[in-house]
N, C-alpha and C. Protein backbone atom coordinates (compact mmCIF):
# COMPACT_ATOMS: atom_id res chain seq x y z
N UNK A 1 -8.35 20.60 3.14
CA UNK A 1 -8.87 19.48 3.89
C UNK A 1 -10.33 19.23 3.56
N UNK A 2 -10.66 20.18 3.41
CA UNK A 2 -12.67 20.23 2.88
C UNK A 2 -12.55 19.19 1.55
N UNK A 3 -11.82 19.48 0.66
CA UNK A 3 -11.91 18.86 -0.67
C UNK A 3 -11.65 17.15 -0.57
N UNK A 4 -10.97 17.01 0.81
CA UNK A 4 -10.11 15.83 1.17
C UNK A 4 -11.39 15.28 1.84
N UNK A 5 -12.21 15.67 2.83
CA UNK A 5 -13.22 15.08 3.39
C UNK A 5 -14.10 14.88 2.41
N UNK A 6 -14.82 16.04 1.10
CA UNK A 6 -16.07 15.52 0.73
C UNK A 6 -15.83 14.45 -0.48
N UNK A 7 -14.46 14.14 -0.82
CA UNK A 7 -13.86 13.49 -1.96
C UNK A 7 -13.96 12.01 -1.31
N UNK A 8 -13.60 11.79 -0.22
CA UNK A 8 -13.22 10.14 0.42
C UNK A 8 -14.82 9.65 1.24
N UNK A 9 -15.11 11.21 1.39
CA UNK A 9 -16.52 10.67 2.28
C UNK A 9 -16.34 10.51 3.84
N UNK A 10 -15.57 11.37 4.14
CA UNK A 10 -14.90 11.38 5.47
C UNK A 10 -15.80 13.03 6.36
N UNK A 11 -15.82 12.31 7.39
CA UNK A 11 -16.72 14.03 8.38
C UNK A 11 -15.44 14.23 9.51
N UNK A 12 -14.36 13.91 9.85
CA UNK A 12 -13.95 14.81 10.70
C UNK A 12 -12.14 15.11 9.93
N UNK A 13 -11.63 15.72 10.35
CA UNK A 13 -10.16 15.87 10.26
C UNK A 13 -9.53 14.86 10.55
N UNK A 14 -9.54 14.61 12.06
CA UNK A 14 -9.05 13.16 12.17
C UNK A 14 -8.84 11.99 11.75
N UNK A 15 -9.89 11.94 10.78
CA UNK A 15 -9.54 10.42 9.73
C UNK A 15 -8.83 11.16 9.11
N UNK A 16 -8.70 12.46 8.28
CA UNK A 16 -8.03 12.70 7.14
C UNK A 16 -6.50 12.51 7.72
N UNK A 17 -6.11 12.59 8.65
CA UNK A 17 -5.05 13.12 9.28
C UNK A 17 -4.13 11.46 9.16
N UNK A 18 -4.95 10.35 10.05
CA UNK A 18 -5.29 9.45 10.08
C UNK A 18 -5.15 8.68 8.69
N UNK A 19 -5.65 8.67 7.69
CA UNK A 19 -5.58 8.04 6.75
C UNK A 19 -4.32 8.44 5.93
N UNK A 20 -3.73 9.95 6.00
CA UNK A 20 -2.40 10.36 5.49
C UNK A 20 -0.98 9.52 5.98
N UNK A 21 -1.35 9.87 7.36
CA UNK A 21 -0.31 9.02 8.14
C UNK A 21 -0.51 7.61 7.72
N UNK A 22 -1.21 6.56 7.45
CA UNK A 22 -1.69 5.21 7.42
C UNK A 22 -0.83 4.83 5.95
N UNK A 23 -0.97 6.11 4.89
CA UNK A 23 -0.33 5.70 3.94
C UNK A 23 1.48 6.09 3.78
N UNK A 24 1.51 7.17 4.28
CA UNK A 24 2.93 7.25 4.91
C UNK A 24 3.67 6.49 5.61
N UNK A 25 2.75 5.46 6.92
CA UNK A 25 3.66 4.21 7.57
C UNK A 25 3.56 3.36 6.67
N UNK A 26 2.68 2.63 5.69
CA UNK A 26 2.82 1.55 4.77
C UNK A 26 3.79 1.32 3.71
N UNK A 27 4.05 2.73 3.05
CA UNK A 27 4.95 3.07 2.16
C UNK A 27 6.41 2.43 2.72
N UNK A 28 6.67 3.07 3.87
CA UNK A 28 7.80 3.11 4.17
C UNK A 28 8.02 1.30 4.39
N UNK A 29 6.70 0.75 5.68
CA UNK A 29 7.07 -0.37 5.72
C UNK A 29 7.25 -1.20 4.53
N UNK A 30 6.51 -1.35 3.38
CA UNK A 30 6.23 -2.08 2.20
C UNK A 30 7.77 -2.31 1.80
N UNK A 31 8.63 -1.21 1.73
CA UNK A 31 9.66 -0.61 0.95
C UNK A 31 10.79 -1.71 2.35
N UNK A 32 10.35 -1.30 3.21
CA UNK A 32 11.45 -2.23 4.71
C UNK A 32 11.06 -3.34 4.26
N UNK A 33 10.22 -4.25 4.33
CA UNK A 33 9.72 -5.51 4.02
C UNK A 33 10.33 -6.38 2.92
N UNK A 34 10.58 -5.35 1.57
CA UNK A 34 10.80 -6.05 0.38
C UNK A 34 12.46 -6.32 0.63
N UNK A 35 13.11 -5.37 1.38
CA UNK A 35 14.67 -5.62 0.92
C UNK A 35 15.08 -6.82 1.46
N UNK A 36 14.62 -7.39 2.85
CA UNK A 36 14.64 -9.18 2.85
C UNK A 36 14.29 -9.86 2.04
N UNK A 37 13.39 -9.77 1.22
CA UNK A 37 12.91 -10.84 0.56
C UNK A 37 13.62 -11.27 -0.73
N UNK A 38 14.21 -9.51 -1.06
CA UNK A 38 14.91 -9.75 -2.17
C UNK A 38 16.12 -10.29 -2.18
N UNK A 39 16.81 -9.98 -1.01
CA UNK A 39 17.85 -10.54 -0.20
C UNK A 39 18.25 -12.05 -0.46
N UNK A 40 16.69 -12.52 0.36
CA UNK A 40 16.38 -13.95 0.04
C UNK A 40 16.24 -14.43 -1.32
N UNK A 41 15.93 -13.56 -2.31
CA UNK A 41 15.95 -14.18 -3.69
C UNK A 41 17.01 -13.94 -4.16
N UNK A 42 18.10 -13.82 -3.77
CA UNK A 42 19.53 -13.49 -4.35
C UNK A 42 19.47 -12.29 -5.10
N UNK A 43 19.09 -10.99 -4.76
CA UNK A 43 19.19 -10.46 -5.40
C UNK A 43 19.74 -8.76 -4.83
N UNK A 44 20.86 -8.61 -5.01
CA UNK A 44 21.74 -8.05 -4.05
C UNK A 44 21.62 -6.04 -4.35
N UNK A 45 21.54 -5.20 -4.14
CA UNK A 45 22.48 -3.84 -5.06
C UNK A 45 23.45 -4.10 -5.50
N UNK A 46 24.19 -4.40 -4.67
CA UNK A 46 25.71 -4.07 -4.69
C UNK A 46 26.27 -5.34 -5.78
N UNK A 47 25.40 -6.08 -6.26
CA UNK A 47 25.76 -7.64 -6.85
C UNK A 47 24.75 -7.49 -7.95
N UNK A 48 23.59 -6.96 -8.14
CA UNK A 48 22.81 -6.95 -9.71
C UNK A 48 22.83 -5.64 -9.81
N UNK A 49 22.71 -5.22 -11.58
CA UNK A 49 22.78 -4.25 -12.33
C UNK A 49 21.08 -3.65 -11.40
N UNK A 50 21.89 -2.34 -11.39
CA UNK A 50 20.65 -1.47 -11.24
C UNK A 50 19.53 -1.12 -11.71
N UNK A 51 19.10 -1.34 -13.34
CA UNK A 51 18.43 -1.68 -14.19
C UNK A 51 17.65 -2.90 -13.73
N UNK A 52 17.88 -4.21 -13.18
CA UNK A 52 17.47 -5.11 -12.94
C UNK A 52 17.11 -5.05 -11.47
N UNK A 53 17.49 -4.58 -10.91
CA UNK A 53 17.33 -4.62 -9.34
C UNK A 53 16.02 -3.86 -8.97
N UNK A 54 16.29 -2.50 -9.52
CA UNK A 54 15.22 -1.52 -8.55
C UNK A 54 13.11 -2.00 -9.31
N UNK A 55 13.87 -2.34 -11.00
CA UNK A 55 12.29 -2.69 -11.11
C UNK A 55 12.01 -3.76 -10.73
N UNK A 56 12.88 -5.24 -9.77
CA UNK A 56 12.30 -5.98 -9.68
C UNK A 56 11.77 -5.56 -8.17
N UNK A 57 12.34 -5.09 -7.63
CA UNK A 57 11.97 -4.58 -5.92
C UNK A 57 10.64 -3.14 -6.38
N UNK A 58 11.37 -3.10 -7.06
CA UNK A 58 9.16 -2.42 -6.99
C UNK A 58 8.48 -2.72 -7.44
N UNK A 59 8.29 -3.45 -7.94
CA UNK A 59 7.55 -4.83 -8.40
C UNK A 59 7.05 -5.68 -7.04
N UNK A 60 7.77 -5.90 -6.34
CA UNK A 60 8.02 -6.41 -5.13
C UNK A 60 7.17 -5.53 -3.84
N UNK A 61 7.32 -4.44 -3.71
CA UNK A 61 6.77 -3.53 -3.08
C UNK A 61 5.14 -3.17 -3.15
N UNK A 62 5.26 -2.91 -4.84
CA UNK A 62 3.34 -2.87 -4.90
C UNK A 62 2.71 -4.36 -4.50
N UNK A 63 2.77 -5.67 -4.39
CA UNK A 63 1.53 -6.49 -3.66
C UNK A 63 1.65 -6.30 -2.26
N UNK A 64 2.79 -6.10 -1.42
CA UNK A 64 3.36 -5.77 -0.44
C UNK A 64 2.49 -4.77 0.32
N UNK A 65 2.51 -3.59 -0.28
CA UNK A 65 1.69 -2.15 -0.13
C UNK A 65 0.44 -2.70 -0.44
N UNK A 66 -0.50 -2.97 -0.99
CA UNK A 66 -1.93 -3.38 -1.27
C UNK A 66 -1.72 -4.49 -0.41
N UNK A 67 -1.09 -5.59 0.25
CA UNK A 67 -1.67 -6.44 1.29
C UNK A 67 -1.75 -5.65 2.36
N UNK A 68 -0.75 -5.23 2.79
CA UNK A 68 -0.57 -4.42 4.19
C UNK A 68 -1.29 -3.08 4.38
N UNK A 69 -1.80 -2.57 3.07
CA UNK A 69 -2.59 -1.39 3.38
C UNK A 69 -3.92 -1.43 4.52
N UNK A 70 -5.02 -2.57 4.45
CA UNK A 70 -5.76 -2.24 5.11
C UNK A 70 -5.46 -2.54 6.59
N UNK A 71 -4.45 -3.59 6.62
CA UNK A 71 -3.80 -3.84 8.16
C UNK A 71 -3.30 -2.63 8.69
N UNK A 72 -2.39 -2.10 8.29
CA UNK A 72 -1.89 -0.38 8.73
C UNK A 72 -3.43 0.41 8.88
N UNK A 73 -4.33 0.65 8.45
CA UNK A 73 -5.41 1.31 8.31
C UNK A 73 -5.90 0.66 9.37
N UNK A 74 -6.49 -0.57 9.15
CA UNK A 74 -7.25 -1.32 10.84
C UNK A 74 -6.74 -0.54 12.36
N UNK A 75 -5.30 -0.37 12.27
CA UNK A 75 -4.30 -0.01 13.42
C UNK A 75 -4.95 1.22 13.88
N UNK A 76 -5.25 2.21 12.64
CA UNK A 76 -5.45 3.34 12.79
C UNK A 76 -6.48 3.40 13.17
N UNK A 77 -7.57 2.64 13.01
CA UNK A 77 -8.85 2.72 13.19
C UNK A 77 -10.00 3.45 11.56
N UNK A 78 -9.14 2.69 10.44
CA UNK A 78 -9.43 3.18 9.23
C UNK A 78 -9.69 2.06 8.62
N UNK A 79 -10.03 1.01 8.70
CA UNK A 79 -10.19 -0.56 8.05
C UNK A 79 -11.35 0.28 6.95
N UNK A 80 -12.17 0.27 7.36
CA UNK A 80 -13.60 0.46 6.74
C UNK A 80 -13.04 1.32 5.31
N UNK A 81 -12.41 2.56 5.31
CA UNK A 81 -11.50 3.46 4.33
C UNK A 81 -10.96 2.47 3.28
N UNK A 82 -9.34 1.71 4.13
CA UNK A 82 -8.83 1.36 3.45
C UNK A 82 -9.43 0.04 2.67
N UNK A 83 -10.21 -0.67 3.03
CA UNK A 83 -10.67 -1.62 2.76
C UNK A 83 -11.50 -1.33 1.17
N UNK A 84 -12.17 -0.19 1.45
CA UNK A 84 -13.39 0.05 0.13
C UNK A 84 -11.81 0.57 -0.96
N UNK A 85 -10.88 1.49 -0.16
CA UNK A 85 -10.12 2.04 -1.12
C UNK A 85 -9.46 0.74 -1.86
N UNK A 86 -9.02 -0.25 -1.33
CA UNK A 86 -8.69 -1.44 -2.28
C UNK A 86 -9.34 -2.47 -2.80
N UNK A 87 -10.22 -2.41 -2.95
CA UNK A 87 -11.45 -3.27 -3.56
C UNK A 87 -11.68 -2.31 -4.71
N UNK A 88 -11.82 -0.89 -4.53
CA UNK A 88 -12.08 -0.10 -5.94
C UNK A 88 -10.39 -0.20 -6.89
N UNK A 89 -9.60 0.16 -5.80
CA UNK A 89 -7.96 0.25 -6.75
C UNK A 89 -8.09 -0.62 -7.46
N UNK A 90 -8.13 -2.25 -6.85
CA UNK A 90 -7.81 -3.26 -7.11
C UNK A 90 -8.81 -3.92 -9.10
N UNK A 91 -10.00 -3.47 -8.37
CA UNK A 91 -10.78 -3.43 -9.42
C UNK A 91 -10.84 -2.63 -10.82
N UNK A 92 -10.21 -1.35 -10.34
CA UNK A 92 -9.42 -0.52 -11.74
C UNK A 92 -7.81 -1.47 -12.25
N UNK A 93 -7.54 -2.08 -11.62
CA UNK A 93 -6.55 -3.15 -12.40
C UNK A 93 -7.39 -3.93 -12.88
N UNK A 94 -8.07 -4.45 -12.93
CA UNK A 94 -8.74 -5.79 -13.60
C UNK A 94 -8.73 -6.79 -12.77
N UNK A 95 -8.49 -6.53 -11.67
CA UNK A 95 -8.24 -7.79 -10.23
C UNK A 95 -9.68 -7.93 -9.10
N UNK A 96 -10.54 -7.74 -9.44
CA UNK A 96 -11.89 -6.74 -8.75
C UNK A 96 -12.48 -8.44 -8.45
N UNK A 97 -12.12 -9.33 -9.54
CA UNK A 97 -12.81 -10.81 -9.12
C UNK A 97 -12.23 -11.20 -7.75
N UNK A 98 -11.01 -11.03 -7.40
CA UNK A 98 -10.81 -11.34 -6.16
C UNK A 98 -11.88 -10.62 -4.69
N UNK A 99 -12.34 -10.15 -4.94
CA UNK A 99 -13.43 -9.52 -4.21
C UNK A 99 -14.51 -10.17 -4.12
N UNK A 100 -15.32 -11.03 -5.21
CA UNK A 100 -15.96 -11.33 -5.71
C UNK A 100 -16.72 -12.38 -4.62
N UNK A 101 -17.60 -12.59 -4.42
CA UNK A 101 -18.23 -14.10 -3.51
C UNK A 101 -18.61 -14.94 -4.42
């Protein structure tokens, strides 16, 4: 947990604890979220090749997970965390102009 606080810049346990859980509920929701949508795009399991299905739904999942990350985090009382953490992620993609003023 020491390595976990002086790495993120965090002083108590509680955020660490806090920010684990934050990414554990997002995951899961991101992953709940997409199977409507794909639904809605006709795009079934049981009806497209598996090959085609699972990379388009995680495909689907990562903007999903990066929108909803700092909202799940806000909940927690982690905005400030998740917020810097996706402005840097985002910016190691090459997407960092969206930040930009």
């Amino acid at each position: 947990m020491e390595k976990l606080k002086q790495r993120w810049g965090i002083e108590n346990n509680w955020a660490i604890i806090a920010i684990l859980i934050v990414f554990a509920i997002n995951g899961s929701f991101a992953a709940w979220v997409a199977k409507p949508i794909t639904a809605f795009l006709g795009l079934h399991q049981e009806t497209t090749a598996a090959w085609i299905y699972w990379p388009l739904r995680i495909l689907l999942i990562f903007p999903i997970y990066q929108a909803t990350l700092p909202i799940v985090g806000w909940l927690f009382g982690q905005f400030k965390f998740f917020w810097a953490f996706e402005k840097k992620f985002l910016g190691r993609l090459g997407l960092g102009f969206l930040f930009k003023s």
